[in-house]
Each structure stands twice: as C-alpha cells, then as structure tokens.
N, C-alpha and C. Protein backbone atom coordinates (compact mmCIF):
# COMPACT_ATOMS: atom_id res chain seq x y z
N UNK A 1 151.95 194.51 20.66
CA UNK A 1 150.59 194.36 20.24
C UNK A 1 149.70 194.83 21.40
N UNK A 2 148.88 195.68 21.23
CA UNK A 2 147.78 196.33 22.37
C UNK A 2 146.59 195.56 22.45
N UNK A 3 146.39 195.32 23.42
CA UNK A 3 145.31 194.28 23.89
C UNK A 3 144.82 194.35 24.92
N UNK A 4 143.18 194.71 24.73
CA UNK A 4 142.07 194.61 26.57
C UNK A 4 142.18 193.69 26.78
N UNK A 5 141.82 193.33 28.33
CA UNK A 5 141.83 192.34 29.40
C UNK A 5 140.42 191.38 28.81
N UNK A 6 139.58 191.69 27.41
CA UNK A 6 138.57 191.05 27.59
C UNK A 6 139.06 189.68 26.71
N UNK A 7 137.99 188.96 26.88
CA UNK A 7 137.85 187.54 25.60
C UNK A 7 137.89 187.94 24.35
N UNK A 8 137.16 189.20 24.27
CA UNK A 8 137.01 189.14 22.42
C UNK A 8 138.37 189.79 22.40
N UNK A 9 138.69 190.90 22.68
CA UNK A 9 139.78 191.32 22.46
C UNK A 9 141.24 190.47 22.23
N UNK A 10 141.10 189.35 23.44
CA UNK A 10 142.76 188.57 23.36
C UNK A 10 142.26 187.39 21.95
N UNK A 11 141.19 187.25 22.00
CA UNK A 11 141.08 186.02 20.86
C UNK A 11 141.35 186.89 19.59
N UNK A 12 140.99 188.31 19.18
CA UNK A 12 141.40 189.01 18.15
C UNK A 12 142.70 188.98 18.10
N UNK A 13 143.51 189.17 18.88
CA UNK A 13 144.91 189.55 19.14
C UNK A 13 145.44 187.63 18.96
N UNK A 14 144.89 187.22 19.53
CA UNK A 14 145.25 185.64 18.91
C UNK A 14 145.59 185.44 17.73
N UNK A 15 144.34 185.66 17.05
CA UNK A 15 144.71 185.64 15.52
C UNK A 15 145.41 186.82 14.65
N UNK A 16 145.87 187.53 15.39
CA UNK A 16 146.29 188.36 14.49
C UNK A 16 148.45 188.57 15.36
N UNK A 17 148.53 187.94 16.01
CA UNK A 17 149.57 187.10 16.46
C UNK A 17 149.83 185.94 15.77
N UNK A 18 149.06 184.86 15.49
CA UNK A 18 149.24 183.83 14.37
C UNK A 18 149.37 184.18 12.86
N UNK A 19 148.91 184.78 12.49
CA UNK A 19 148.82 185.84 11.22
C UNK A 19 150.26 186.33 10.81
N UNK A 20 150.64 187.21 12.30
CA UNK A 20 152.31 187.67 12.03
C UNK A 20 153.62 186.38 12.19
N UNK A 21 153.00 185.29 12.68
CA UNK A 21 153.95 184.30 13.23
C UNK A 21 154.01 184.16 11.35
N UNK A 22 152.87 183.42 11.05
CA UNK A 22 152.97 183.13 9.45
C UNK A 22 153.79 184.02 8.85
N UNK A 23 153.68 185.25 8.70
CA UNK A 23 154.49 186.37 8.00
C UNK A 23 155.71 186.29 8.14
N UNK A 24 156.19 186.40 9.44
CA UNK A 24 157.43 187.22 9.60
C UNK A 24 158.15 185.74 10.31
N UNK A 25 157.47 184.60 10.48
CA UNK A 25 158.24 183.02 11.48
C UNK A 25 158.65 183.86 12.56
N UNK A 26 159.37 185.01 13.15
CA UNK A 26 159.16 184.96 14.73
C UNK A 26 158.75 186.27 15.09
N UNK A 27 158.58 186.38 16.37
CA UNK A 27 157.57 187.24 17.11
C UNK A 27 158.54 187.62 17.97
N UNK A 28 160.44 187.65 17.82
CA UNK A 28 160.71 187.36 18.79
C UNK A 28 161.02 189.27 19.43
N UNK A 29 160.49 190.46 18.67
CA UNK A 29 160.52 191.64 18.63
C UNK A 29 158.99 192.38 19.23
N UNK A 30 158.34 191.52 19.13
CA UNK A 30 156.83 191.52 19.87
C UNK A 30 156.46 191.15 20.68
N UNK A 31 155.68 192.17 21.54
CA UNK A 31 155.61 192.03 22.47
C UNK A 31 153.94 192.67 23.16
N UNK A 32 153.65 191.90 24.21
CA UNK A 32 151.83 192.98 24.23
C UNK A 32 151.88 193.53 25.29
N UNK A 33 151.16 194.64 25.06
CA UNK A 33 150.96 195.48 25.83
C UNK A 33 149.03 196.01 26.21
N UNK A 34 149.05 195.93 27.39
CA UNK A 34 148.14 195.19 27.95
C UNK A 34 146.93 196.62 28.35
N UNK A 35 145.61 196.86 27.86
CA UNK A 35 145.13 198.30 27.85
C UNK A 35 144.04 198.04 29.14
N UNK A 36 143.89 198.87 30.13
CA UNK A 36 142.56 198.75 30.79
C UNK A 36 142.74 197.89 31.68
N UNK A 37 141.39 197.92 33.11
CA UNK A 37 141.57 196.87 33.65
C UNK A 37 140.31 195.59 33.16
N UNK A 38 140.24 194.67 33.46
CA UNK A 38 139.34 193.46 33.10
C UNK A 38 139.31 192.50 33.98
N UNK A 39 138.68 191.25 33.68
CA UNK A 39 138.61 189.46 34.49
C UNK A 39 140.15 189.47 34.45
N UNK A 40 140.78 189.39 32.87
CA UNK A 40 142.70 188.48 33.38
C UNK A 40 143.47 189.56 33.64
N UNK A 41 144.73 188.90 34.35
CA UNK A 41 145.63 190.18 34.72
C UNK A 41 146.53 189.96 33.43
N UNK A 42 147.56 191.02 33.42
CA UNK A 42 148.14 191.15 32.00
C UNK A 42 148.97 190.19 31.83
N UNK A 43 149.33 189.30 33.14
CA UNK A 43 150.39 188.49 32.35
C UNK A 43 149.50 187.54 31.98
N UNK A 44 147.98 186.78 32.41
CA UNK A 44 147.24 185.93 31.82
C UNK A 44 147.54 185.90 30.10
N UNK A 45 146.89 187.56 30.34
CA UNK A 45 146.72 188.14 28.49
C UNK A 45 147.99 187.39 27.68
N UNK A 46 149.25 187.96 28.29
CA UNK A 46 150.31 187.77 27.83
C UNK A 46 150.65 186.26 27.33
N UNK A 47 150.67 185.76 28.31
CA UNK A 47 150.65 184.14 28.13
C UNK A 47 149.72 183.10 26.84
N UNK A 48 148.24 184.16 26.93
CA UNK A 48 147.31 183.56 26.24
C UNK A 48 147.96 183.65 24.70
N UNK A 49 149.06 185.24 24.53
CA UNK A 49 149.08 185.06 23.38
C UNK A 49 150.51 184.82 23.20
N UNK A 50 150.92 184.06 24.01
CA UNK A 50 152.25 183.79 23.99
C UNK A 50 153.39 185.06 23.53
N UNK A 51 153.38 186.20 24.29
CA UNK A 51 154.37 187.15 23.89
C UNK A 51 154.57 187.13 25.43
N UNK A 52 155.96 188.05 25.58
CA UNK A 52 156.78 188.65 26.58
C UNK A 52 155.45 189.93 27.07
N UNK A 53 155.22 190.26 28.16
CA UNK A 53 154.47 191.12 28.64
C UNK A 53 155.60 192.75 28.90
N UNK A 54 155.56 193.83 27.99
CA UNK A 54 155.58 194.73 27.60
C UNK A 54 155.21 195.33 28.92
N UNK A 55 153.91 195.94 28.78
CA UNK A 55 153.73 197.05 29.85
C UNK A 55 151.87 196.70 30.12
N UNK A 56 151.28 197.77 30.77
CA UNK A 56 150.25 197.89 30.89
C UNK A 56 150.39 199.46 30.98
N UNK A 57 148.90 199.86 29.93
CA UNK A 57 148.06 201.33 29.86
C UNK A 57 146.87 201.11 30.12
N UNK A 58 146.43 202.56 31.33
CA UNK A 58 145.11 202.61 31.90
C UNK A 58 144.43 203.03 30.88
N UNK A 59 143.09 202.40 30.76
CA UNK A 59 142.20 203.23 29.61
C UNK A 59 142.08 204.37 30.23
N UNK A 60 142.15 204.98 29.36
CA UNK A 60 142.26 206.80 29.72
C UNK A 60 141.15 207.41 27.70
N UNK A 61 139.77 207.14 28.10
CA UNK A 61 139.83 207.52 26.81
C UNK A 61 139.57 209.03 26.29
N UNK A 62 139.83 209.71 27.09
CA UNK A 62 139.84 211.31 27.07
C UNK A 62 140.86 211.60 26.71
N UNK A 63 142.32 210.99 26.92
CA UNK A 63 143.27 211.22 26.36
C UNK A 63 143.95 210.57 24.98
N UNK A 64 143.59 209.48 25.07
CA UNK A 64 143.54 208.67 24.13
C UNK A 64 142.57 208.86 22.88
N UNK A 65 141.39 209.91 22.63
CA UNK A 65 140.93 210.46 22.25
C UNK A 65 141.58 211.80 21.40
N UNK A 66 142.42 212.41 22.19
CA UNK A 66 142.70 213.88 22.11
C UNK A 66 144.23 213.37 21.13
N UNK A 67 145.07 211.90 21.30
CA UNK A 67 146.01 211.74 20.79
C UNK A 67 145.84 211.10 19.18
N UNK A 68 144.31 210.48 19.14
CA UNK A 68 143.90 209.68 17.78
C UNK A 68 143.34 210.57 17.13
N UNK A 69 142.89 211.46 17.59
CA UNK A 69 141.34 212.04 16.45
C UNK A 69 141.74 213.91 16.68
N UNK A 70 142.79 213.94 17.39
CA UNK A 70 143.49 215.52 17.76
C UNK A 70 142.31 216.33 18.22
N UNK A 71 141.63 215.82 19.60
CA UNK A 71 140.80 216.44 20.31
C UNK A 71 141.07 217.64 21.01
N UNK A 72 140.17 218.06 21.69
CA UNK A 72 140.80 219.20 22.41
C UNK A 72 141.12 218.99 23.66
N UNK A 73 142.42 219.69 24.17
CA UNK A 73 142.55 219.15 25.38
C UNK A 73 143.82 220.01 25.34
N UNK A 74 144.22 220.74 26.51
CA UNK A 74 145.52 221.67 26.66
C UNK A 74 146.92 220.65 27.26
N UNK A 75 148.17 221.63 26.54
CA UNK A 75 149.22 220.51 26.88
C UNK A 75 149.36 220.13 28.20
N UNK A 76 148.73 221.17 29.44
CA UNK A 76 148.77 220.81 30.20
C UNK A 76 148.24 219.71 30.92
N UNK A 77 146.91 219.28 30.77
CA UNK A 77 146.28 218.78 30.92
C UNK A 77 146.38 217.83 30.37
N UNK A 78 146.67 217.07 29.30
CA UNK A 78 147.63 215.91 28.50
C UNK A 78 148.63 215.81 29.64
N UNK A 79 149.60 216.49 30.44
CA UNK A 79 150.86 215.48 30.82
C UNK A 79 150.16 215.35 31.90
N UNK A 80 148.91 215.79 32.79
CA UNK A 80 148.22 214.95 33.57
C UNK A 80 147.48 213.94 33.74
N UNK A 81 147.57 213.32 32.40
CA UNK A 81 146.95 212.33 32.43
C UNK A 81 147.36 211.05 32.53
N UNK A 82 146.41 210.14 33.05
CA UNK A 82 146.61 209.09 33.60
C UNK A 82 147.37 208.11 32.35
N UNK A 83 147.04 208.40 30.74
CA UNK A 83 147.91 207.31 30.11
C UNK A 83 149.03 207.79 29.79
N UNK A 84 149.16 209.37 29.55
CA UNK A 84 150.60 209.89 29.15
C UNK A 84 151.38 210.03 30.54
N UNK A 85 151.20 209.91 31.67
CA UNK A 85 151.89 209.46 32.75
C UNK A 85 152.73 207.92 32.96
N UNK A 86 151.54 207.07 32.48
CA UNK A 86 151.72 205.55 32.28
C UNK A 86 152.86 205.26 31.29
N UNK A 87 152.52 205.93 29.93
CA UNK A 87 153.13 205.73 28.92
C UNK A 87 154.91 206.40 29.06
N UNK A 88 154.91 207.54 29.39
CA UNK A 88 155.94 207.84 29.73
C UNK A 88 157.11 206.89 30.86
N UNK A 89 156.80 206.30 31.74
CA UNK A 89 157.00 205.36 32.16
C UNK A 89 157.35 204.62 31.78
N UNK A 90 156.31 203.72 31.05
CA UNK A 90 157.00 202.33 30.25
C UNK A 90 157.85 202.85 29.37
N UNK A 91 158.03 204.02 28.62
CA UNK A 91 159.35 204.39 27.89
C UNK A 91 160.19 204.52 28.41
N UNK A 92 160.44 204.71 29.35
CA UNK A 92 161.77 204.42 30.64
C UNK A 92 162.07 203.42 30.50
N UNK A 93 161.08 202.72 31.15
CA UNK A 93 161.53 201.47 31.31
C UNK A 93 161.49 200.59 30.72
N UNK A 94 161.53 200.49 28.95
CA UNK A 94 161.71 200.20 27.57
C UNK A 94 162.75 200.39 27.35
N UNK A 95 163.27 201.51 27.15
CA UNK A 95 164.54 202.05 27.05
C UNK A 95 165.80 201.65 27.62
N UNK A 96 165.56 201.73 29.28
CA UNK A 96 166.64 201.19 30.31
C UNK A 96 166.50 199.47 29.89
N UNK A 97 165.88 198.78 29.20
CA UNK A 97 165.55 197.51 28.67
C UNK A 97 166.32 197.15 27.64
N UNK A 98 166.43 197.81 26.92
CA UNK A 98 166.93 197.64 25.96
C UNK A 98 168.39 198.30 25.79
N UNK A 99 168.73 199.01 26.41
CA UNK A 99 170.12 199.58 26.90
C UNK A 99 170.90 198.71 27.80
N UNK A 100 169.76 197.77 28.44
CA UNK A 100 170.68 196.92 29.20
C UNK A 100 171.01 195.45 28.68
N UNK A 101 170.57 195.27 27.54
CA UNK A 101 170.48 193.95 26.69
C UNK A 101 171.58 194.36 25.97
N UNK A 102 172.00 195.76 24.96
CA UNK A 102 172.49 196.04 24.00
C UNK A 102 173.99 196.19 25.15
N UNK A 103 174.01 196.37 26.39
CA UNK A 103 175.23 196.31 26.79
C UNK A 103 175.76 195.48 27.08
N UNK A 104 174.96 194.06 27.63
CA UNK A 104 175.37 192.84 27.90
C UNK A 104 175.26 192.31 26.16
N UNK A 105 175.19 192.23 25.32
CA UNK A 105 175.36 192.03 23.85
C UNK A 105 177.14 192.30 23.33
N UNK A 106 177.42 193.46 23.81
CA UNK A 106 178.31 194.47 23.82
C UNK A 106 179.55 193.10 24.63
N UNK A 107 178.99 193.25 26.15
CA UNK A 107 180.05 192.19 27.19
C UNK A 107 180.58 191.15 26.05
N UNK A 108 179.05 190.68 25.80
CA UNK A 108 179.58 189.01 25.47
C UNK A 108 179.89 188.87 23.72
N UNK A 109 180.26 190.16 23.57
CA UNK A 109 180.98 190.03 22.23
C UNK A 109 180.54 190.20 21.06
C-alpha cells in the first residue's frame, strides 16, 4: 500500500487497510510502502497502519508523471531518475526477500 509521510495521507491508508482487513481477514501479503519525505519516518507510517514496512520512494514527480500519464521524458533520462533508481532497488531487494523465505520454506519442509 503507497503512502506519504503526511496525516491525511496515513489516516486514508488507515481506512482503506481496515476496509481490506474486512475483505480479505488478513493483510498478511501487504505491505506499505512509504512515498516522499515528511514529519514521520516510514517505519512510524508503517506501524500506524500496522503493516510490515516494504520500502521507501523519493517523490520524484517528473518521473512519476512520465510513468502515469506517459509524459515525455527520454529512456535515458528515466533510468536517471531518482524513483526508477529507488524502485529498482527495492526490487532487489523484494526479490532476494522473497527467495530467501521460499528457500527456508523449502529447508523446513
């Protein structure tokens, strides 16, 4: 779940975290991921909405722009940017996350 560092933002994400708890009874595949900087740090955020803390992305809205609404912007200039740098990253280290759960899964049978 993507969520700013602000009040309105985590109280939106509140309820719409309670919303999916109702739906689906667990959250235990969700996780937030934390946009921008703000007042709380991401694990505050995290905590507030009771998920596992995921990652953090810099607002970057020039790029983030060019990826929602297919702005202009050259490929080059996309892998310099500050969120597809970020983002690439946390897919690493998502990945190596989950490769290392599915192998200890694997160990213990």
């Amino acid at each position: 779940m993507a969520v700013r560092r602000s009040v309105r933002s985590v109280h939106a994400a509140q309820d719409a975290s309670q919303r999916l708890r109702q739906q689906l009874g667990d959250l235990s595949t969700v996780s937030a991921l934390v946009v921008g900087d703000g007042p709380y740090s991401a694990g505050e955020v995290a905590k507030a909405l009771q998920l596992p803390l995921a990652g953090v992305l810099p607002d970057d809205r020039t790029a983030a722009a060019v990826l929602s609404d297919a702005g202009t912007a050259s490929l080059k200039t996309m892998r310099r940017s500050a969120l597809l740098r970020a983002a690439t990253s946390l897919a690493v280290q998502l990945v190596a996350s989950t490769e290392h759960v599915a192998a200890a899964e694997a160990v213990a049978g």
